[in-house]
Protein backbone atom coordinates (compact mmCIF):
# COMPACT_ATOMS: atom_id res chain seq x y z
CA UNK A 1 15.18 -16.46 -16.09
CA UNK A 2 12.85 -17.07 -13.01
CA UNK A 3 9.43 -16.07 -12.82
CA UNK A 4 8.30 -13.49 -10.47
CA UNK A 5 7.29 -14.28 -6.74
CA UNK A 6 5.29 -13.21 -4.57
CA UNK A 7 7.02 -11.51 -0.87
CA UNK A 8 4.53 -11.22 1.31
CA UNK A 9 5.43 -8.34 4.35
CA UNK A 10 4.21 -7.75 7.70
CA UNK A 11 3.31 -3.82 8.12
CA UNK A 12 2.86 -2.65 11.56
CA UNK A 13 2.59 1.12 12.16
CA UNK A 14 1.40 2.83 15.11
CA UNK A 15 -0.32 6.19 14.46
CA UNK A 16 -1.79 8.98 16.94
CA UNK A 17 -4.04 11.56 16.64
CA UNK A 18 -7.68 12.56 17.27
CA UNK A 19 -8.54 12.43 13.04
CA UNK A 20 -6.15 9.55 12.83
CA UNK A 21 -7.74 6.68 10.18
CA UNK A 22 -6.36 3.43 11.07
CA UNK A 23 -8.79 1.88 8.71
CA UNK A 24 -8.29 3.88 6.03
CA UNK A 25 -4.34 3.76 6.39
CA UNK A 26 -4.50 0.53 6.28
CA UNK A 27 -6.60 0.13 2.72
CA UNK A 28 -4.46 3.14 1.46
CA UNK A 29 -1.23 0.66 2.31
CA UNK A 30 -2.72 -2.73 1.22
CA UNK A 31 -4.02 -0.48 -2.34
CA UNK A 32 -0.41 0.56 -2.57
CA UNK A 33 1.75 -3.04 -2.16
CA UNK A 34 -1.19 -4.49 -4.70
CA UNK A 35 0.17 -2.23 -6.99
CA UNK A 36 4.02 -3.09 -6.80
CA UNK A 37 5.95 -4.42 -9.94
CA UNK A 38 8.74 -6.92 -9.70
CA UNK A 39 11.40 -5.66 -8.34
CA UNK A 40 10.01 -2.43 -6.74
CA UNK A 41 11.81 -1.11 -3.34
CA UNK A 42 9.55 -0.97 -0.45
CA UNK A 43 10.36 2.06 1.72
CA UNK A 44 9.76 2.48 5.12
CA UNK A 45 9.39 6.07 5.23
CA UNK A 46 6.80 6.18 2.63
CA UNK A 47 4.36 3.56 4.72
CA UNK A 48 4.38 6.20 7.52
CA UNK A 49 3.11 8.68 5.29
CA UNK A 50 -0.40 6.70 4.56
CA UNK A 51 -0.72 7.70 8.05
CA UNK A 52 0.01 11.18 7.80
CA UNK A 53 -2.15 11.73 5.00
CA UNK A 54 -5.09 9.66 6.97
CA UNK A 55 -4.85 12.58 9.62
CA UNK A 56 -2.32 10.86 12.25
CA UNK A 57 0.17 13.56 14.28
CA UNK A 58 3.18 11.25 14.03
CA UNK A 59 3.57 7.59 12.72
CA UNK A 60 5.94 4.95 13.98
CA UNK A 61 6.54 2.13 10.94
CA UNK A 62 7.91 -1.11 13.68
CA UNK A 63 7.42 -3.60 10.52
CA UNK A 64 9.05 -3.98 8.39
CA UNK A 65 12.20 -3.33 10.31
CA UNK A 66 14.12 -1.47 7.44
CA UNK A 67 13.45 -0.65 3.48
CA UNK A 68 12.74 -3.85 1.82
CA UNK A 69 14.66 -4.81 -1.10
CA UNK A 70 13.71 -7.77 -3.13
C-alpha cells in the first residue's frame, strides 16, 4: 500500500457578470480542493458552479481540461 499524494491542479475559469466575485470564487474553489479525500473525483462542472453561486451569468471552466480522476 502507497501513501497518499498530493495532485496539485491548475483551475482556470472565466466568469461574467456585473455581481460576478472572482475573488470570492476563487477562495470558495481553493476551500473546496483543501477539503478533498484520497481518491475523490474532481468535476469540472461543479468548479463552474463556485461561479454561479458568486453571482457570475455564465462560467467557462478552460482548466482543468476534463473531470480529473486520480
Amino acid at each position: 500500500m502507497l501513501p497518499p499524494t498530493i495532485l496539485l491542479q491548475d483551475v482556470s475559469i472565466y466568469g461574467t457578470g456585473p455581481d460576478y466575485n472572482p475573488v470570492q470564487t476563487a477562495a470558495d474553489i481553493a476551500a473546496y480542493l483543501n477539503g478533498f479525500i484520497p481518491g475523490q473525483t474532481l468535476y469540472r462542472s461543479q468548479l463552474g458552479n463556485f461561479a454561479i453561486v458568486n453571482g457570475a451569468a455564465d462560467a467557462i471552466v478552460t482548466t482543468p481540461a476534463a473531470n480529473v480522476i486520480p
